[in-house]
C-alpha atoms as a PDB file:
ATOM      1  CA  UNK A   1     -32.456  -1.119  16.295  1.00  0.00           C
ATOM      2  CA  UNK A   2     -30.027   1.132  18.237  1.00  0.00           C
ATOM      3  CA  UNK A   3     -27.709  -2.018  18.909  1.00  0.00           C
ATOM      4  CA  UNK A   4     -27.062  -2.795  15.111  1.00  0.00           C
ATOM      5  CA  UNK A   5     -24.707  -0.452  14.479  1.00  0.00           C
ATOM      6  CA  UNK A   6     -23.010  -0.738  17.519  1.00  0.00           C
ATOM      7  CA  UNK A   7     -22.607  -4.838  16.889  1.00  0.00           C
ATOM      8  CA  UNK A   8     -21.155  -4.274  13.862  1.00  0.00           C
ATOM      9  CA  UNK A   9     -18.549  -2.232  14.591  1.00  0.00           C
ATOM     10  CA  UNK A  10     -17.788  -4.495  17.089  1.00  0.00           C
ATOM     11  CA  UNK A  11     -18.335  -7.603  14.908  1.00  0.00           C
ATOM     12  CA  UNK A  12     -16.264  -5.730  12.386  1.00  0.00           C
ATOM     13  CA  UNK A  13     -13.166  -4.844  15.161  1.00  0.00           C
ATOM     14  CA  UNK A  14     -13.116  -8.246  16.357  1.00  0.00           C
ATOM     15  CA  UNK A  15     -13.053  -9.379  12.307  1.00  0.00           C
ATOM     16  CA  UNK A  16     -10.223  -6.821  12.012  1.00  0.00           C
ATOM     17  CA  UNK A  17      -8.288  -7.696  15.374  1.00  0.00           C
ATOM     18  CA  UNK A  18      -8.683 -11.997  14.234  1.00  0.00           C
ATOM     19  CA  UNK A  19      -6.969 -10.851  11.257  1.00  0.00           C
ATOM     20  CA  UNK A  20      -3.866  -8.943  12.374  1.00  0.00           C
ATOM     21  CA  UNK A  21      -2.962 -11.917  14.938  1.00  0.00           C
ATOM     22  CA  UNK A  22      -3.502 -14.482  12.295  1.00  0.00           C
ATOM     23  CA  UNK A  23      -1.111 -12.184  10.517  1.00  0.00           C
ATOM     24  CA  UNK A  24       1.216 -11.936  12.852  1.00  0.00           C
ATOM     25  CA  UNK A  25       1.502 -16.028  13.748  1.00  0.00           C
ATOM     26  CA  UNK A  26       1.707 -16.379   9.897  1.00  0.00           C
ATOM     27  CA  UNK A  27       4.823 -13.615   8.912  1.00  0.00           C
ATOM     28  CA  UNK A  28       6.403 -14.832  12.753  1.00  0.00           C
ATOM     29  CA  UNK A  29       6.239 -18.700  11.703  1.00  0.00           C
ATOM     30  CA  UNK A  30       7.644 -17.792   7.756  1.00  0.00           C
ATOM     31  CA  UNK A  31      10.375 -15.833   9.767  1.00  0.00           C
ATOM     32  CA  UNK A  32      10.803 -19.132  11.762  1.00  0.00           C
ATOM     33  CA  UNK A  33      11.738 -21.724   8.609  1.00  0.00           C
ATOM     34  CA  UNK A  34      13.773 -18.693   7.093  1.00  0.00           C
ATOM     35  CA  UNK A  35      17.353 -20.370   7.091  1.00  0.00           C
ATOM     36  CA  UNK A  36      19.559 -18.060   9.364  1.00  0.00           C
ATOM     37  CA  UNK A  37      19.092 -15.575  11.986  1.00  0.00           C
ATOM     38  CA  UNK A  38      20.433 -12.663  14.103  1.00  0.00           C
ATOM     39  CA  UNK A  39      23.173 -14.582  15.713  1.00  0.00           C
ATOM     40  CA  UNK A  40      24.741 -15.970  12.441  1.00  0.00           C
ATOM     41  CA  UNK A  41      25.121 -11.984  11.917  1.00  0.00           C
ATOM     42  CA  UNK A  42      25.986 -10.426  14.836  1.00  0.00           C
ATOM     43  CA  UNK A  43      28.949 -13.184  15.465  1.00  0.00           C
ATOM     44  CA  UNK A  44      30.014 -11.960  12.049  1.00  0.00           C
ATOM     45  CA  UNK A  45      29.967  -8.808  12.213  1.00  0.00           C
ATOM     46  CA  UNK A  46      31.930  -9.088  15.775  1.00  0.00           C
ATOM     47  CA  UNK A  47      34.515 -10.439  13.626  1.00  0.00           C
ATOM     48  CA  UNK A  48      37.375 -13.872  14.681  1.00  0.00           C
ATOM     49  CA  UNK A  49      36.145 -17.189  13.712  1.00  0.00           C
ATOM     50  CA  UNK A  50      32.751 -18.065  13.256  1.00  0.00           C
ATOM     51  CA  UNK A  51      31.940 -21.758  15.207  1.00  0.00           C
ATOM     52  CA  UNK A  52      28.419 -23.370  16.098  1.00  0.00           C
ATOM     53  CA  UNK A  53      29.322 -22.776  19.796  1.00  0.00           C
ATOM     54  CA  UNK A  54      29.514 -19.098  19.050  1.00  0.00           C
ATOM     55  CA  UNK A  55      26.580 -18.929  17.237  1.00  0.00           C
ATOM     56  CA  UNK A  56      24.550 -21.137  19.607  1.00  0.00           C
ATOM     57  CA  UNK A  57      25.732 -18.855  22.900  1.00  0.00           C
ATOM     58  CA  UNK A  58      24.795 -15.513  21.149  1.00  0.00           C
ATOM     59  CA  UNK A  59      21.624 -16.970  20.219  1.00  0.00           C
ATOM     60  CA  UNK A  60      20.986 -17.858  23.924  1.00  0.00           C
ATOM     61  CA  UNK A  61      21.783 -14.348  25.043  1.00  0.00           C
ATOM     62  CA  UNK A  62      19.392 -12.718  22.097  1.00  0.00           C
ATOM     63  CA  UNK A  63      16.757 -15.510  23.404  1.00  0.00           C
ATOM     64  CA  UNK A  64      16.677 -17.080  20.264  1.00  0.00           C
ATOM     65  CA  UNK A  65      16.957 -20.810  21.677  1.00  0.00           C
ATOM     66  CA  UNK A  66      13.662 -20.218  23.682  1.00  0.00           C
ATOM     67  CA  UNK A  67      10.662 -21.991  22.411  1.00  0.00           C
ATOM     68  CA  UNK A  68       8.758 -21.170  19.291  1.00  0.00           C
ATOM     69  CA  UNK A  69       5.595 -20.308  21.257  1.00  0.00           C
ATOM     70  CA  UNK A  70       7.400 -18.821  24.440  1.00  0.00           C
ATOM     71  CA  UNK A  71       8.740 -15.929  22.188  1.00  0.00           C
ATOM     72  CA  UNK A  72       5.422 -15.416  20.204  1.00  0.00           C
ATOM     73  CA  UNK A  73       3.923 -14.741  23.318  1.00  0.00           C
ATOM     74  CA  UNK A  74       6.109 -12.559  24.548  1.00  0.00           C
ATOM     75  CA  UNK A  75       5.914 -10.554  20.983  1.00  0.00           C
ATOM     76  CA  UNK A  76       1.796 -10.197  21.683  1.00  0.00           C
ATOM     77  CA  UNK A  77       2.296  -9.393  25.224  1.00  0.00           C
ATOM     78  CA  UNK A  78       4.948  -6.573  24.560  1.00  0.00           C
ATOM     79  CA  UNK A  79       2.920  -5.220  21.370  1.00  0.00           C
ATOM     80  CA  UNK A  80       0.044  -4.962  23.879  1.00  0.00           C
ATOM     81  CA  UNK A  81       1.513  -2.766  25.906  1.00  0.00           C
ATOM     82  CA  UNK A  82       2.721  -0.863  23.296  1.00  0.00           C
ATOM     83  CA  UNK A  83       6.254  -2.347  23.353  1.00  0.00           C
ATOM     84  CA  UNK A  84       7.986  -3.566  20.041  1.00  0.00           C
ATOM     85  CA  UNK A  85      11.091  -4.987  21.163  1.00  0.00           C
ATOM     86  CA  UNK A  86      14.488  -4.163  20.925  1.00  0.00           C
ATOM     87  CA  UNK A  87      16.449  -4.095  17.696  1.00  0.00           C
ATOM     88  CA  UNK A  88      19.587  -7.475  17.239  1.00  0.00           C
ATOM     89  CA  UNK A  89      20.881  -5.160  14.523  1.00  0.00           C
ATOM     90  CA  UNK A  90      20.979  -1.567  16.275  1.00  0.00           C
ATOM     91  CA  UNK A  91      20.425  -2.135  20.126  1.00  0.00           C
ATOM     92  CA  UNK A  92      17.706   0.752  19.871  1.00  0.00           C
ATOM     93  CA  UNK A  93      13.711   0.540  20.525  1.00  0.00           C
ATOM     94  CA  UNK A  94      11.914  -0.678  17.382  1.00  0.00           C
ATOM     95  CA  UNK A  95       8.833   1.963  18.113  1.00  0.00           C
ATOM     96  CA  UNK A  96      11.175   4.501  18.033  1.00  0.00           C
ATOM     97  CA  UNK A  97      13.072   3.263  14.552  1.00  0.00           C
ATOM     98  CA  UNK A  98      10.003   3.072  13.552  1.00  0.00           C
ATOM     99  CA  UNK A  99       8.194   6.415  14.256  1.00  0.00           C
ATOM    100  CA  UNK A 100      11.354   8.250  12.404  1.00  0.00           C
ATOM    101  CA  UNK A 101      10.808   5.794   9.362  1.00  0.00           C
ATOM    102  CA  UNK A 102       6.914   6.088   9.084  1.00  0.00           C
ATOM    103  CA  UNK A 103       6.546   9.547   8.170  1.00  0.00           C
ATOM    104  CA  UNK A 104       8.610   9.337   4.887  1.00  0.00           C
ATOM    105  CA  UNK A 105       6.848   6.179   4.229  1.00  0.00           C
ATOM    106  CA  UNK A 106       3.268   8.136   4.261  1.00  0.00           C
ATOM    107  CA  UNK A 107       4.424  11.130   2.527  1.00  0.00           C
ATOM    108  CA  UNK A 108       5.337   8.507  -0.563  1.00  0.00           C
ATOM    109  CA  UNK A 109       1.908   6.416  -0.180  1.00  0.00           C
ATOM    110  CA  UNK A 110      -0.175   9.887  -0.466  1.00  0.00           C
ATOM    111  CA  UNK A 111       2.055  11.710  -3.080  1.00  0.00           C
ATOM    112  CA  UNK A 112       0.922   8.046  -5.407  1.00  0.00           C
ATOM    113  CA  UNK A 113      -2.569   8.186  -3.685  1.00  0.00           C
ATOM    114  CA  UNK A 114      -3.060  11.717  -5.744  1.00  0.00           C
ATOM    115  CA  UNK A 115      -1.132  10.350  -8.474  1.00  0.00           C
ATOM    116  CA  UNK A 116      -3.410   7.421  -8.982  1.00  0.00           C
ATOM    117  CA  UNK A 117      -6.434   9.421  -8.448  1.00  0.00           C
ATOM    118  CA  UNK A 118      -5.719  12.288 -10.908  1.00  0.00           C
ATOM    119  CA  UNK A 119      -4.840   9.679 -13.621  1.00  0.00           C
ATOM    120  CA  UNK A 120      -7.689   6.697 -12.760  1.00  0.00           C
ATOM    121  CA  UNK A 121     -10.428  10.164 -13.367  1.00  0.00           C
ATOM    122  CA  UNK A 122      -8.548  11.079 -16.182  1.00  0.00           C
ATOM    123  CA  UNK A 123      -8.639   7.738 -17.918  1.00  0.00           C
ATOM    124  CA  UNK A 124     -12.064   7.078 -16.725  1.00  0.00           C
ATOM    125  CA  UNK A 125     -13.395  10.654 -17.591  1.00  0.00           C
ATOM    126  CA  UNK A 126     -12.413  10.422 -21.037  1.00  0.00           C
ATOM    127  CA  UNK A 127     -12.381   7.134 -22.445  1.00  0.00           C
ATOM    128  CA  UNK A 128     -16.275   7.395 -20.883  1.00  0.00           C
ATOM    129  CA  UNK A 129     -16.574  10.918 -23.061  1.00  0.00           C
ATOM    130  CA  UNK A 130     -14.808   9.847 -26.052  1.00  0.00           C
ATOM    131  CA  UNK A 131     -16.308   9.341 -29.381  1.00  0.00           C
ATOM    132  CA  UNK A 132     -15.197   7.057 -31.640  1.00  0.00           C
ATOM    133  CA  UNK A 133     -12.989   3.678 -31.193  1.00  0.00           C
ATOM    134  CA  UNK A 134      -9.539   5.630 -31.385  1.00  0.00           C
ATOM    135  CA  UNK A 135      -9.345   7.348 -28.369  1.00  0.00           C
ATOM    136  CA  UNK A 136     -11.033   4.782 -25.745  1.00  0.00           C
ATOM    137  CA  UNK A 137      -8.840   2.129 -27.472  1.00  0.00           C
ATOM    138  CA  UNK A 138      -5.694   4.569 -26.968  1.00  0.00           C
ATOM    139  CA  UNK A 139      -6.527   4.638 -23.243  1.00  0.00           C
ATOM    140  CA  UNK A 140      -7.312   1.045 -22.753  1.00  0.00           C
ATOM    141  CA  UNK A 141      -3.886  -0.070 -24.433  1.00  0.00           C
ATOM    142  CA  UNK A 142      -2.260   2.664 -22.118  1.00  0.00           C
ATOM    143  CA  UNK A 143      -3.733   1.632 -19.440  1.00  0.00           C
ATOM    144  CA  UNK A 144      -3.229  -1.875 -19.890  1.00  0.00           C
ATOM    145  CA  UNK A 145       0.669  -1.204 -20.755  1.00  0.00           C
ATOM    146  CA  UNK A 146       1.094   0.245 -17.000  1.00  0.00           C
ATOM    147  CA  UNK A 147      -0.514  -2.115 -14.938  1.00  0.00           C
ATOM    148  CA  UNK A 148       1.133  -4.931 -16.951  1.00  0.00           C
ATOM    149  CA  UNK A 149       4.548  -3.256 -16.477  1.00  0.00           C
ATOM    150  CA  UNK A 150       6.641  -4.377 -13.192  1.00  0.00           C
ATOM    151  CA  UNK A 151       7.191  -1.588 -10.556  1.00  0.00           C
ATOM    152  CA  UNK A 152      10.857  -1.873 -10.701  1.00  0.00           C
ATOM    153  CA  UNK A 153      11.090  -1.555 -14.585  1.00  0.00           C
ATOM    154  CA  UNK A 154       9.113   1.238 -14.844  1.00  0.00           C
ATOM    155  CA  UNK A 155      11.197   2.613 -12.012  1.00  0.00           C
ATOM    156  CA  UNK A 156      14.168   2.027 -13.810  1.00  0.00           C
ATOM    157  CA  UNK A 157      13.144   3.433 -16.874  1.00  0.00           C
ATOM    158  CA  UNK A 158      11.983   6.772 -15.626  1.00  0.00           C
ATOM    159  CA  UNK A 159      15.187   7.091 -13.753  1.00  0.00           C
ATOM    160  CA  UNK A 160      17.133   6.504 -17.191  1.00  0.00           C
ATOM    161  CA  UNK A 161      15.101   9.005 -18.842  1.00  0.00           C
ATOM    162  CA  UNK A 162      14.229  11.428 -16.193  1.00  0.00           C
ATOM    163  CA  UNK A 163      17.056  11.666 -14.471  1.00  0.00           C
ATOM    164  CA  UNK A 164      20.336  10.315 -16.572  1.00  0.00           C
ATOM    165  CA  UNK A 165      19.353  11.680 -19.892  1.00  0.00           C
ATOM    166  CA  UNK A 166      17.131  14.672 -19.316  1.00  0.00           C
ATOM    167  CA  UNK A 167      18.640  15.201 -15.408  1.00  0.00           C
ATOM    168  CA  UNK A 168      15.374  16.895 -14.268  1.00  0.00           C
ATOM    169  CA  UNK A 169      15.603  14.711 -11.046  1.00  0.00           C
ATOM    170  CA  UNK A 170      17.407  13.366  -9.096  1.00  0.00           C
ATOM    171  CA  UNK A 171      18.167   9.301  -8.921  1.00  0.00           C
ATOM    172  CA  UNK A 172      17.836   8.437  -4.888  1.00  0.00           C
ATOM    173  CA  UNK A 173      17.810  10.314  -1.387  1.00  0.00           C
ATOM    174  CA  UNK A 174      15.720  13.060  -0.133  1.00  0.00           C
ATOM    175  CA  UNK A 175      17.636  15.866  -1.072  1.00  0.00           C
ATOM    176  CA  UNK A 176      16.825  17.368  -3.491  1.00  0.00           C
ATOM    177  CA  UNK A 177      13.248  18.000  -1.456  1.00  0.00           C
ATOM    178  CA  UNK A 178      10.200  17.707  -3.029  1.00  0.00           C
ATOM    179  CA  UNK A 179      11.741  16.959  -6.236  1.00  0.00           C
ATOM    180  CA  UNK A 180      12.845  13.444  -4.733  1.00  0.00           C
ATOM    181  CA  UNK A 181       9.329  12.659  -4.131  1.00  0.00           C
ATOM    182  CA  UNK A 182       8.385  13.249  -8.366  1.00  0.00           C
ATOM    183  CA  UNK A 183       9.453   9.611  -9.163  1.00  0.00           C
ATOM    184  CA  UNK A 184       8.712   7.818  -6.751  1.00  0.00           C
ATOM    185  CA  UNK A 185       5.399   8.640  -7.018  1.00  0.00           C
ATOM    186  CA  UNK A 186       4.650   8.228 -10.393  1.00  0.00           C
ATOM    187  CA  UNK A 187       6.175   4.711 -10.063  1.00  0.00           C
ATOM    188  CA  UNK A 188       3.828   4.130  -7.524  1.00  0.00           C
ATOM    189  CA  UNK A 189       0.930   6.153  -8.707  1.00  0.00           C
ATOM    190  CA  UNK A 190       0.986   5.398 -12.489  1.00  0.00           C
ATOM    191  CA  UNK A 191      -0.282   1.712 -12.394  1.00  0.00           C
ATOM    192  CA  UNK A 192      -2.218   2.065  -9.687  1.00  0.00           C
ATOM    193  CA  UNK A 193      -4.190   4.829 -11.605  1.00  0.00           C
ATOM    194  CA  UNK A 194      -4.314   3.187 -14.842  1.00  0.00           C
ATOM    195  CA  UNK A 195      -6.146  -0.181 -12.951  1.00  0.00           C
ATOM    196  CA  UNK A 196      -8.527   2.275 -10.812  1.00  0.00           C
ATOM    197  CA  UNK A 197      -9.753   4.326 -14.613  1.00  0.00           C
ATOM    198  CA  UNK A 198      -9.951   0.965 -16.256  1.00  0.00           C
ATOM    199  CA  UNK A 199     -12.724   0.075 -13.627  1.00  0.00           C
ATOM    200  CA  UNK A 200     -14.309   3.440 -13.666  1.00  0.00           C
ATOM    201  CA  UNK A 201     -14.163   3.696 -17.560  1.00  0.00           C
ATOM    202  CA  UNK A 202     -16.540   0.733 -17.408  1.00  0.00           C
ATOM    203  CA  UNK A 203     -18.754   1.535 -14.506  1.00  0.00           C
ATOM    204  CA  UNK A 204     -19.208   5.105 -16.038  1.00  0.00           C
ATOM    205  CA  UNK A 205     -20.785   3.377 -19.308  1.00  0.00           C
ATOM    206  CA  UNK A 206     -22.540   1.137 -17.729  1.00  0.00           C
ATOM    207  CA  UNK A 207     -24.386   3.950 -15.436  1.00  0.00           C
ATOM    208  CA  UNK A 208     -24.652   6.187 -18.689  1.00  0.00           C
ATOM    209  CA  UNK A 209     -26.448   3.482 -20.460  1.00  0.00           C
ATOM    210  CA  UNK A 210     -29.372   3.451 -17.811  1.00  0.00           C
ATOM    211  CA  UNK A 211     -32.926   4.493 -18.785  1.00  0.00           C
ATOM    212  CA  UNK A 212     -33.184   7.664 -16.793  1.00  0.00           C
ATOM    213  CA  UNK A 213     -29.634   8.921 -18.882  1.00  0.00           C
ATOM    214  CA  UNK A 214     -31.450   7.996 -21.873  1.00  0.00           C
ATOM    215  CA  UNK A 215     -34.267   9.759 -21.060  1.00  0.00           C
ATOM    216  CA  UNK A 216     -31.901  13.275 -20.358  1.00  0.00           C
ATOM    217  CA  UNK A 217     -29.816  12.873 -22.739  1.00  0.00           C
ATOM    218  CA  UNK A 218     -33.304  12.757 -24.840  1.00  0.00           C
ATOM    219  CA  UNK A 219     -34.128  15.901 -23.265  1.00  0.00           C
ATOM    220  CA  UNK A 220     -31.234  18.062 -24.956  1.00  0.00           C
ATOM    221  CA  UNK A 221     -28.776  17.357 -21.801  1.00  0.00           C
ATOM    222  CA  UNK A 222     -25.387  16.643 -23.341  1.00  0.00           C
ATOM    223  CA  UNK A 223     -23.517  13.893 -22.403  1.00  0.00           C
ATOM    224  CA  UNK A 224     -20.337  15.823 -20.207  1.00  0.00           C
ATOM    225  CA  UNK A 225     -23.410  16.819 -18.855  1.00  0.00           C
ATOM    226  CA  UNK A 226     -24.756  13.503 -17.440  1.00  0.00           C
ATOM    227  CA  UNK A 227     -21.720  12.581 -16.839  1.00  0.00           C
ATOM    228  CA  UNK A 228     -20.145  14.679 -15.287  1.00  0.00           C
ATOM    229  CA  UNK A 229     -23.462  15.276 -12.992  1.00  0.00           C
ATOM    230  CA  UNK A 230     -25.195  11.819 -13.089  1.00  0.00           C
ATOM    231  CA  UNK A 231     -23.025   9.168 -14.137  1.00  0.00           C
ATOM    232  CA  UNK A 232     -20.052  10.066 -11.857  1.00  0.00           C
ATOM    233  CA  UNK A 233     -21.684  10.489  -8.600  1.00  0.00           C
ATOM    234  CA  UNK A 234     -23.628   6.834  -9.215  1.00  0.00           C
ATOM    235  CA  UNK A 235     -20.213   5.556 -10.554  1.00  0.00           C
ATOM    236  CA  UNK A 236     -18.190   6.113  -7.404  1.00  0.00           C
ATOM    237  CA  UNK A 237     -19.783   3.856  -5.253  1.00  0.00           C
ATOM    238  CA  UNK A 238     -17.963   0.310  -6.988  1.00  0.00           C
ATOM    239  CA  UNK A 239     -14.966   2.837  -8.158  1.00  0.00           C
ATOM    240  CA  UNK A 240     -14.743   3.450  -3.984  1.00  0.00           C
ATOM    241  CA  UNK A 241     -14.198   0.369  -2.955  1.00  0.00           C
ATOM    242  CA  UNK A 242     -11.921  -0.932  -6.035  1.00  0.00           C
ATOM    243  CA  UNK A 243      -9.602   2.358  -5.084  1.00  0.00           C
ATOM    244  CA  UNK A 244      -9.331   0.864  -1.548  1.00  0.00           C
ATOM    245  CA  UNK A 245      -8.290  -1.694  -2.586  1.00  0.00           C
ATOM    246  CA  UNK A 246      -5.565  -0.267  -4.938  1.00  0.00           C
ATOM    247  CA  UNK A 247      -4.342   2.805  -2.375  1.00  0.00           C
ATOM    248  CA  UNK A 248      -3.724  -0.126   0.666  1.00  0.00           C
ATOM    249  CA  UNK A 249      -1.711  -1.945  -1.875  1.00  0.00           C
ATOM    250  CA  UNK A 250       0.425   0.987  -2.230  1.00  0.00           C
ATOM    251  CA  UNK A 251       1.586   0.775   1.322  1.00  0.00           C
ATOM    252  CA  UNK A 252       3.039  -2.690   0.554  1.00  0.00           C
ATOM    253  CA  UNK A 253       4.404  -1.296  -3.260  1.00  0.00           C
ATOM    254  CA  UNK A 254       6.388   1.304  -1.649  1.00  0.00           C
ATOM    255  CA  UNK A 255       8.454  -1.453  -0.471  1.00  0.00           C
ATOM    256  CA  UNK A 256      10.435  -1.975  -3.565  1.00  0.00           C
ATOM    257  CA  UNK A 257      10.206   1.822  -4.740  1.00  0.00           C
ATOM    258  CA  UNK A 258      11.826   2.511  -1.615  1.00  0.00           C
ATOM    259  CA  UNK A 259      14.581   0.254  -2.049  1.00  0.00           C
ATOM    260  CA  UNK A 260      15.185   1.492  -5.536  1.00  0.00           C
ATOM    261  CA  UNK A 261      15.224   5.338  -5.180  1.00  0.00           C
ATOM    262  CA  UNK A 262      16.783   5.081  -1.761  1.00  0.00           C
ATOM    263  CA  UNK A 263      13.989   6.515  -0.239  1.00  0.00           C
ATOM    264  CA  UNK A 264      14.716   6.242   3.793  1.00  0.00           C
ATOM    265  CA  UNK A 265      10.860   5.207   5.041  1.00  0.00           C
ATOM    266  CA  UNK A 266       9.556   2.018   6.310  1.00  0.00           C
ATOM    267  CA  UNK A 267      10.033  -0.408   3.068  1.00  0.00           C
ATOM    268  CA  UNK A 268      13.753  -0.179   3.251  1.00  0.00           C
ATOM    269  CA  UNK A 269      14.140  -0.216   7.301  1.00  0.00           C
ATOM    270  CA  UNK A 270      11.612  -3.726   6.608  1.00  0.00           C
ATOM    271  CA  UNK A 271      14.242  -4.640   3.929  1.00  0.00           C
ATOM    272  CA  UNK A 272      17.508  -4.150   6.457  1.00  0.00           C
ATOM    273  CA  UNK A 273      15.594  -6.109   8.726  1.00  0.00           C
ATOM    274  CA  UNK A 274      14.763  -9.147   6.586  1.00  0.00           C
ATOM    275  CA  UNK A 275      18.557  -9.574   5.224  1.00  0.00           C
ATOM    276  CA  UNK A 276      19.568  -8.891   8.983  1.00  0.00           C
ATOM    277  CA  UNK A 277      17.122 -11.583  10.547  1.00  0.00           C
ATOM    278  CA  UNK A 278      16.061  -9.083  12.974  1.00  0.00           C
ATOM    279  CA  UNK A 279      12.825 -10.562  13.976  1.00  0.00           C
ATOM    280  CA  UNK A 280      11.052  -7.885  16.486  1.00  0.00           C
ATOM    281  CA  UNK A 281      11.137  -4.853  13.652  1.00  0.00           C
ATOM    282  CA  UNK A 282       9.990  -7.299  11.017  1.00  0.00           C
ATOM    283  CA  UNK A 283       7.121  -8.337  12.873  1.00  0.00           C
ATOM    284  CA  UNK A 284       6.384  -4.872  14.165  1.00  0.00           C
ATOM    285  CA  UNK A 285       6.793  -3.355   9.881  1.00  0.00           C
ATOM    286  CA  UNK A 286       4.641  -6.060   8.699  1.00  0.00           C
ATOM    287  CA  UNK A 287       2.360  -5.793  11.334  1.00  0.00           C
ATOM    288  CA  UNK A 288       1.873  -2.061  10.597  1.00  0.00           C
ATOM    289  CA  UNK A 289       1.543  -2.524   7.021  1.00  0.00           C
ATOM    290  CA  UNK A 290      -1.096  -4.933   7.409  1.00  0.00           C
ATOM    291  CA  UNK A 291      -3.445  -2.526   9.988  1.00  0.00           C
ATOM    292  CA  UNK A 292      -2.974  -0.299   7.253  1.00  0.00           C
ATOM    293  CA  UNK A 293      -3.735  -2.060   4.362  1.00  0.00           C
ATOM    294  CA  UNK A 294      -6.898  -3.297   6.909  1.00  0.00           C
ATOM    295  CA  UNK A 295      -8.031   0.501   7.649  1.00  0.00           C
ATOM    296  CA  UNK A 296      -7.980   2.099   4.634  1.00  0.00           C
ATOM    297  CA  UNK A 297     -10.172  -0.783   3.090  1.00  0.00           C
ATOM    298  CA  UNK A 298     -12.564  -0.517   6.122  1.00  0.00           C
ATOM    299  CA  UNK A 299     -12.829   3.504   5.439  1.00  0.00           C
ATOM    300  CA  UNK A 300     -13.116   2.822   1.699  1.00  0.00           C
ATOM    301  CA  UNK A 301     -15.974   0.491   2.301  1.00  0.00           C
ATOM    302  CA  UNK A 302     -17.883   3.126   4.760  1.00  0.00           C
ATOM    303  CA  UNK A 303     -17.203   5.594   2.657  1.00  0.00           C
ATOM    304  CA  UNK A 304     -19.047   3.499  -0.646  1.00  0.00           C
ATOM    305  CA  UNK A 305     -21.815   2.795   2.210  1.00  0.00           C
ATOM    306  CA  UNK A 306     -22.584   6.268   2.616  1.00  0.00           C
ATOM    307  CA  UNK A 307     -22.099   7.219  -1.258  1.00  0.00           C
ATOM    308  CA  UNK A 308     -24.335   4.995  -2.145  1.00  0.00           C
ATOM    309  CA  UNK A 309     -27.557   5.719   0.706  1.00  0.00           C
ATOM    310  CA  UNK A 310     -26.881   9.408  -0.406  1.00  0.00           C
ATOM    311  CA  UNK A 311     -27.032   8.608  -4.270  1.00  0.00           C
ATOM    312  CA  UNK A 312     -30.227   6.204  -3.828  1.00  0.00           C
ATOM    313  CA  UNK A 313     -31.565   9.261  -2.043  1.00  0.00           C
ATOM    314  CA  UNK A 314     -31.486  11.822  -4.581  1.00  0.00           C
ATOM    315  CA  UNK A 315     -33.262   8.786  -7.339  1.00  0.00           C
END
């Protein structure tokens, strides 16, 4: 009895580790077939003509002419012992680019996280406590309009309204403070939010339809009531787990909202090093990204786990 839990945490780490490396082999072999890579660039950049013998003897000094599997082993064994490799494009550590690009990178995924919280409760609350067909159907074609939308239109039209027309904020950088962070956010934040009410919306009317909210809302309770107290406690077990799913995804969407507003985290540093062919910080940003996305829909799972023995408890 006391060994199940322990087994599968294990069973679920070892799940979790099997994952990252096949992630890892995958994103290092698509880097592989890419046409290019850091020589090509460096030899331009160091400027005279550019000839295959160049090419080929910076590649051998980079390392790039060793085997396929040589250099993914060497990749594992440095990220083992904590070691991502050196940076082709700026000669410095890639743990250390990293670590000054990962903060603005989470400060971005949580300002959307409470974005697309606030308006998937919103749109779930009342679309669940509307009367009528107006308002739910209001919501629903709302909702439906930002999740079909593409990140980098809506991005570009908030910025034409927003900030060209109305000027309330500015277009890119940091520096205006926490005013920098406003659209951003909402890019991020808006469709996530929408997708996560949509799914609560429906699990809210499915809970209020059960027997025992019949029976109170028989009983004179109104229906904020059982909502608000029964419905929405019972409701958050599936809306947990969809909303993992949705907030990881916003560690991969801040990818292109980064490289539109300019925004100096861990999207645009993965960006630099894609165009660049700088293999060692694209495997180490994609790597990260991926043990995130992993985590938070491990948590989001425990947490629906625990939700849900509490709820059945007070049945």
């Amino acid at each position: 009895m006391g060994g199940g839990p322990v087994a599968a945490a294990a069973a679920r780490l070892a799940e979790m580790a099997a994952l990252v490396l096949a992630i890892s082999l995958v994103s290092f072999g698509l880097l592989l077939l890419a046409r290019g890579d850091a020589a090509s660039s460096v030899v331009r950049e160091q400027g005279g003509a550019v000839s295959h013998a160049r090419i080929e003897a910076e590649r051998h000094r980079l390392g790039l002419d060793l085997p396929a599997p040589q250099r993914y082993a060497d990749m594992l064994t440095r990220a083992v012992r904590g070691d991502l490799g050196v940076s082709i494009r700026s000669g410095r550590p890639v743990s250390g680019e990293i670590a000054a690009r990962i903060g603005p990178t989470v400060t971005l995924a949580l300002a959307g996280s409470v974005v697309a919280i606030v308006v998937g409760l919103f749109i779930g609350l009342a679309e669940a406590a509307a009367r009528g067909w107006f308002v739910p159907a209001l919501l629903r074609g709302g909702s439906l309009l930002l999740v079909s939308v593409p990140g980098f239109a809506l991005a570009f039209g908030l910025v034409a309204q927003f900030s060209l027309r109305l000027g309330w904020f500015p277009t890119q950088g940091t520096d205006a403070g926490a005013w920098s962070l406003v659209l951003p956010a909402l890019v991020l934040g808006l469709p996530a939010g929408a997708a996560l009410g949509r799914v609560l919306s429906t699990r809210l009317r499915e809970v209020l339809a059960e027997p025992y909210l019949v029976t109170a809302r028989a009983q004179g309770h109104s229906r904020l009531t059982c909502l608000l107290r029964w419905a929405l406690p019972n409701a958050t077990v599936t809306s947990l787990v969809v909303a993992g799913n949705i907030l990881a995804a916003l560690g991969t969407g801040t990818l292109v909202v980064e490289e539109v507003f300019g925004w100096p985290g861990l999207g645009s540093y993965l960006i630099a090093a894609l165009r660049y062919r700088d293999w060692y910080p694209l495997n180490a940003a994609v790597l990260l990204l991926c043990v995130v996305v992993i985590v938070v829909r491990g948590v989001s799972l425990s947490l629906a786990t625990i939700v849900d023995e509490r709820a059945r408890s007070t049945w």
